[in-house]
C-alpha atoms as a PDB file:
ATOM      1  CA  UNK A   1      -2.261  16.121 -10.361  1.00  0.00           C
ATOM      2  CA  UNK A   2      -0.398  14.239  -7.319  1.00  0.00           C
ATOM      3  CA  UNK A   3      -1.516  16.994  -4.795  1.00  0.00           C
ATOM      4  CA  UNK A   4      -5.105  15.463  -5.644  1.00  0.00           C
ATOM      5  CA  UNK A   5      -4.589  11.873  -4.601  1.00  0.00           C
ATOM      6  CA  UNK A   6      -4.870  10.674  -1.519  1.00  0.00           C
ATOM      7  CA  UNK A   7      -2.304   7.797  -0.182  1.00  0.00           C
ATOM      8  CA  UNK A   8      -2.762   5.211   2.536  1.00  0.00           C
ATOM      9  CA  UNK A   9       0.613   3.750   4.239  1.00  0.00           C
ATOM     10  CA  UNK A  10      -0.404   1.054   6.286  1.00  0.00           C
ATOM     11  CA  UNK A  11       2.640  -0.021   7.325  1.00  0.00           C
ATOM     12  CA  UNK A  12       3.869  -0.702  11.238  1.00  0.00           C
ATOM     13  CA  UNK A  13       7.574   0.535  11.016  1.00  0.00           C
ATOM     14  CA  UNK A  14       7.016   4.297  11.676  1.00  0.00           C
ATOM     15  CA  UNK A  15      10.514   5.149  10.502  1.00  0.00           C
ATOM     16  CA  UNK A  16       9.713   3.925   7.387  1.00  0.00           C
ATOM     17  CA  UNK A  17       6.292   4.995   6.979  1.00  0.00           C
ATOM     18  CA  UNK A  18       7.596   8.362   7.786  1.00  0.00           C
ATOM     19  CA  UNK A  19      11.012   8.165   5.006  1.00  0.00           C
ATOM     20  CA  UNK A  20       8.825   7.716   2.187  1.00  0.00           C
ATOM     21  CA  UNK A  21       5.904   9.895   3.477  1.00  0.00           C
ATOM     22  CA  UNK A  22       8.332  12.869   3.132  1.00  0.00           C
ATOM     23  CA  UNK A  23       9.182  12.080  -0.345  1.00  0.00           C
ATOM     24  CA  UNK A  24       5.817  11.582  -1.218  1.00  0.00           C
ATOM     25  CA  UNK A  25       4.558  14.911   0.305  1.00  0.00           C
ATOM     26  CA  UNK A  26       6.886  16.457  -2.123  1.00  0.00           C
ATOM     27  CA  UNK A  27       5.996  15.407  -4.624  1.00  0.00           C
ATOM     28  CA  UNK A  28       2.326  16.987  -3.722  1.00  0.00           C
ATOM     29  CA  UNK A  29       0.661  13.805  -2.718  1.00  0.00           C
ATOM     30  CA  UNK A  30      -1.363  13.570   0.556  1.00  0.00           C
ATOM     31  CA  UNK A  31      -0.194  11.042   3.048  1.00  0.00           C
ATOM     32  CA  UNK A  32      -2.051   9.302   5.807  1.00  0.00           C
ATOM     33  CA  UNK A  33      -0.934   6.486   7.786  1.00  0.00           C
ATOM     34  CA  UNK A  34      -2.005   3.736   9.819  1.00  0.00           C
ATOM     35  CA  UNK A  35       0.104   1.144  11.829  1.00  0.00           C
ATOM     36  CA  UNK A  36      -1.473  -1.752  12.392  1.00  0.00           C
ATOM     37  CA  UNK A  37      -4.033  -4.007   9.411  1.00  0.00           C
ATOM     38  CA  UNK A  38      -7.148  -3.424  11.387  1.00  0.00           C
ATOM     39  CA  UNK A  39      -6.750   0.766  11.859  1.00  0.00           C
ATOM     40  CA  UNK A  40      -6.001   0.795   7.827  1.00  0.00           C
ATOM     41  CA  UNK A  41      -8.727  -1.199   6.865  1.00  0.00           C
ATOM     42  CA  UNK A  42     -10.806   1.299   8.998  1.00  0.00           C
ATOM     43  CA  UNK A  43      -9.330   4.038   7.358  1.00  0.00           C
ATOM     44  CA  UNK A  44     -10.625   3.283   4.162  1.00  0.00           C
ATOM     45  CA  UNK A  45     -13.716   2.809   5.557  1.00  0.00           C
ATOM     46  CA  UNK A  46     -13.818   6.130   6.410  1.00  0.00           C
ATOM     47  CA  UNK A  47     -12.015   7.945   3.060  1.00  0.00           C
ATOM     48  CA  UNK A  48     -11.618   7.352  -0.548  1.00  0.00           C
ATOM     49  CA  UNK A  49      -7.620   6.436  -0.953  1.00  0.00           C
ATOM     50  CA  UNK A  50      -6.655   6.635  -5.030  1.00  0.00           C
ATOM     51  CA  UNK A  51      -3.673   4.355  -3.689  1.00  0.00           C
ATOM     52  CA  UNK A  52      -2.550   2.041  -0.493  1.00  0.00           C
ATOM     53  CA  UNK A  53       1.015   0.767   0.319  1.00  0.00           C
ATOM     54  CA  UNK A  54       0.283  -2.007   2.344  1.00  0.00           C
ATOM     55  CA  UNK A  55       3.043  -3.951   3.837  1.00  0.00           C
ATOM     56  CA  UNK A  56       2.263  -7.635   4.825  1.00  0.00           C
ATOM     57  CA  UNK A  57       3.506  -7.970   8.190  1.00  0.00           C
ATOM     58  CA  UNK A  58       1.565  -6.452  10.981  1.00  0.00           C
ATOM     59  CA  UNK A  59      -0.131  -6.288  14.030  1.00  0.00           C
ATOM     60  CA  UNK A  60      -3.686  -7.459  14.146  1.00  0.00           C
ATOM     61  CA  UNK A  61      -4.477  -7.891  10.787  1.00  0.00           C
ATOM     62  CA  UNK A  62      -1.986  -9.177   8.306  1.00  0.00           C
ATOM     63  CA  UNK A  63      -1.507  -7.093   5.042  1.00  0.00           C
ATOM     64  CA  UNK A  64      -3.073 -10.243   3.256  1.00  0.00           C
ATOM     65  CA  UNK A  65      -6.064 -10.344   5.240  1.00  0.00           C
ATOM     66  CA  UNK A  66      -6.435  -6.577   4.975  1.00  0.00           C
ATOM     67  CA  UNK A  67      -5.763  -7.201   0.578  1.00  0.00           C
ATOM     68  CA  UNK A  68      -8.779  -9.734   0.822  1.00  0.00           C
ATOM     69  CA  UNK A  69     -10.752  -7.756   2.565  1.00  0.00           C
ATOM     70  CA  UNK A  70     -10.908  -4.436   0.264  1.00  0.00           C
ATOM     71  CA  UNK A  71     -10.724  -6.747  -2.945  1.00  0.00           C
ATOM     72  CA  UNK A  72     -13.578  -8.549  -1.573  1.00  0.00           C
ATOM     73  CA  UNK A  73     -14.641 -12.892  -2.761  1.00  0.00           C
ATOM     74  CA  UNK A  74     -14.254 -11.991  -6.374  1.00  0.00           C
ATOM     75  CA  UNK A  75     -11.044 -10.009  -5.847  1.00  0.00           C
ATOM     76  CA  UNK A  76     -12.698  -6.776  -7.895  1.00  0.00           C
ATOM     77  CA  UNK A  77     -13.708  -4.600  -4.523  1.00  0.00           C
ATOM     78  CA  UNK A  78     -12.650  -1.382  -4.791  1.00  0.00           C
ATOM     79  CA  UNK A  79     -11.620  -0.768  -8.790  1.00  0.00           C
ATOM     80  CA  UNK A  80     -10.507   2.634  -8.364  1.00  0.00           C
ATOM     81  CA  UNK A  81      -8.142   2.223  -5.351  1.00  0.00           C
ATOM     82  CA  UNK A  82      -4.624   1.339  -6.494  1.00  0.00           C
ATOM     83  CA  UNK A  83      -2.748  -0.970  -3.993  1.00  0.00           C
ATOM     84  CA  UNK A  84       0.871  -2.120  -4.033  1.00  0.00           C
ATOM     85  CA  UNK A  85       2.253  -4.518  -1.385  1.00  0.00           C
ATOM     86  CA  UNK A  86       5.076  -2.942  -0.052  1.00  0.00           C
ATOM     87  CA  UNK A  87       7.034  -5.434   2.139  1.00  0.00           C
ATOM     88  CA  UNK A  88      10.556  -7.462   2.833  1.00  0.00           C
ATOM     89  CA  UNK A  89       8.587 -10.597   3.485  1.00  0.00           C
ATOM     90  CA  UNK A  90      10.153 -12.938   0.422  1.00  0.00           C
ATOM     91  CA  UNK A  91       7.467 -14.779  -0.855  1.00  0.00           C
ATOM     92  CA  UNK A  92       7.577 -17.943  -3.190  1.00  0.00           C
ATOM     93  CA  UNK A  93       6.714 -17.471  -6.758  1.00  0.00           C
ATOM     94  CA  UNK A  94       3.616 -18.785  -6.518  1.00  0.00           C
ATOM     95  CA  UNK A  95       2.444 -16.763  -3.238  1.00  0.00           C
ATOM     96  CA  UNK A  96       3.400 -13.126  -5.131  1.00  0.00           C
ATOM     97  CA  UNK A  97       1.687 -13.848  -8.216  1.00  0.00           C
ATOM     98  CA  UNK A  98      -1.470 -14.707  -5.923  1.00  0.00           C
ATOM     99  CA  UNK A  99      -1.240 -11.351  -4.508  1.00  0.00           C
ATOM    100  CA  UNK A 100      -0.456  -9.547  -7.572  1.00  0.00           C
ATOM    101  CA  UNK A 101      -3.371 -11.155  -8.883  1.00  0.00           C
ATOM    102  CA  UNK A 102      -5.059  -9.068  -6.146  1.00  0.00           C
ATOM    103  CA  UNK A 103      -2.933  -5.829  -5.843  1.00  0.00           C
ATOM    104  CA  UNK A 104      -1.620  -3.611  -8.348  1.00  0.00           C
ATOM    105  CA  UNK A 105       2.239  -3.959  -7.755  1.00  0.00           C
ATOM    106  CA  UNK A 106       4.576  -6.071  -5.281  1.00  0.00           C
ATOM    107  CA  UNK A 107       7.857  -4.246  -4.342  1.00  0.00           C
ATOM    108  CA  UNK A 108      10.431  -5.638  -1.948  1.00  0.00           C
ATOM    109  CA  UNK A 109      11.339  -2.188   0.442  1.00  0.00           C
ATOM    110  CA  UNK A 110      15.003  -3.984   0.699  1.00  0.00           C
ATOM    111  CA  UNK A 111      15.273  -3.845  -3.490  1.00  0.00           C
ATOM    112  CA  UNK A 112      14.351  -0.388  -4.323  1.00  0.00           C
ATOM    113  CA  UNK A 113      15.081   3.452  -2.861  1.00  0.00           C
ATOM    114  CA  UNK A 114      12.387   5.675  -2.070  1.00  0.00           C
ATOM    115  CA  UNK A 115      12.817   7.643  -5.318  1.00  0.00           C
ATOM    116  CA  UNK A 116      11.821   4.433  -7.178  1.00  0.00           C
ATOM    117  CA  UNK A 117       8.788   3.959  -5.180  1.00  0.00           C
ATOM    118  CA  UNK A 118       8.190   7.754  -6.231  1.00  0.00           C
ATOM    119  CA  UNK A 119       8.243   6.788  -9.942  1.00  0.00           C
ATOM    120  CA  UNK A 120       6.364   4.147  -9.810  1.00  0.00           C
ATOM    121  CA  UNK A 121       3.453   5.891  -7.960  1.00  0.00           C
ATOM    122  CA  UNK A 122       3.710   8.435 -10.217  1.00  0.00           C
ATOM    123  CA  UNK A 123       3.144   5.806 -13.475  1.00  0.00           C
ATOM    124  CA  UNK A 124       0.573   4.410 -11.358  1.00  0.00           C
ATOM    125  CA  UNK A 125      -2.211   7.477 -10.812  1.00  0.00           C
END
């Protein structure tokens, strides 16, 4: 049930944060938020989160850094936390499948509408 999972966005553009948030709460999830790599990695410090959209770009720490760091040196930390990279950074080929081989999804925000992102969370948990 969706109103039973927890989300983090930790994502620095509060406008969009806040577009699929909505969305998302109607759809019965919970949403919290942090803007900047080193208050989300806190965060989930703090809470269990069945899912975090991460974007890459931010303040402080990078998305990446903030990947590696709850996937820990064998890239297995946290099992039963769902992440998806959520950004409009292009990456090469070769940079995306390294952090796919880490997260559980890479979406461009640029190639997809928040109903998508909807779906897709919902396959995911």
């Amino acid at each position: 049930m969706a109103g039973s999972k927890n989300i983090l966005f930790i994502e620095d553009d509060r406008l969009i944060s806040e577009m699929y948030a909505r969305l998302l709460r109607a759809d019965g999830y919970n949403i919290d938020f942090a803007y900047n790599g080193a208050e989300g990695l806190q965060k989930t410090k703090n809470k269990h989160y069945d899912l975090i959209l991460l974007d890459i770009m931010m303040p402080q720490l990078t998305g990446i850094e903030v990947l590696h760091e709850l996937r820990g040196e064998d890239g297995h930390g946290n099992p039963d936390t769902k992440i998806i990279i959520l950004t409009n950074l292009a990456q090469d080929k070769t940079s995306r499948e390294a952090l796919k081989s880490q997260a559980d999804g890479y979406i461009i925000k640029a190639d997809i509408v928040p109903s998508q992102l909807a779906s897709i969370i919902g396959k995911l948990l």
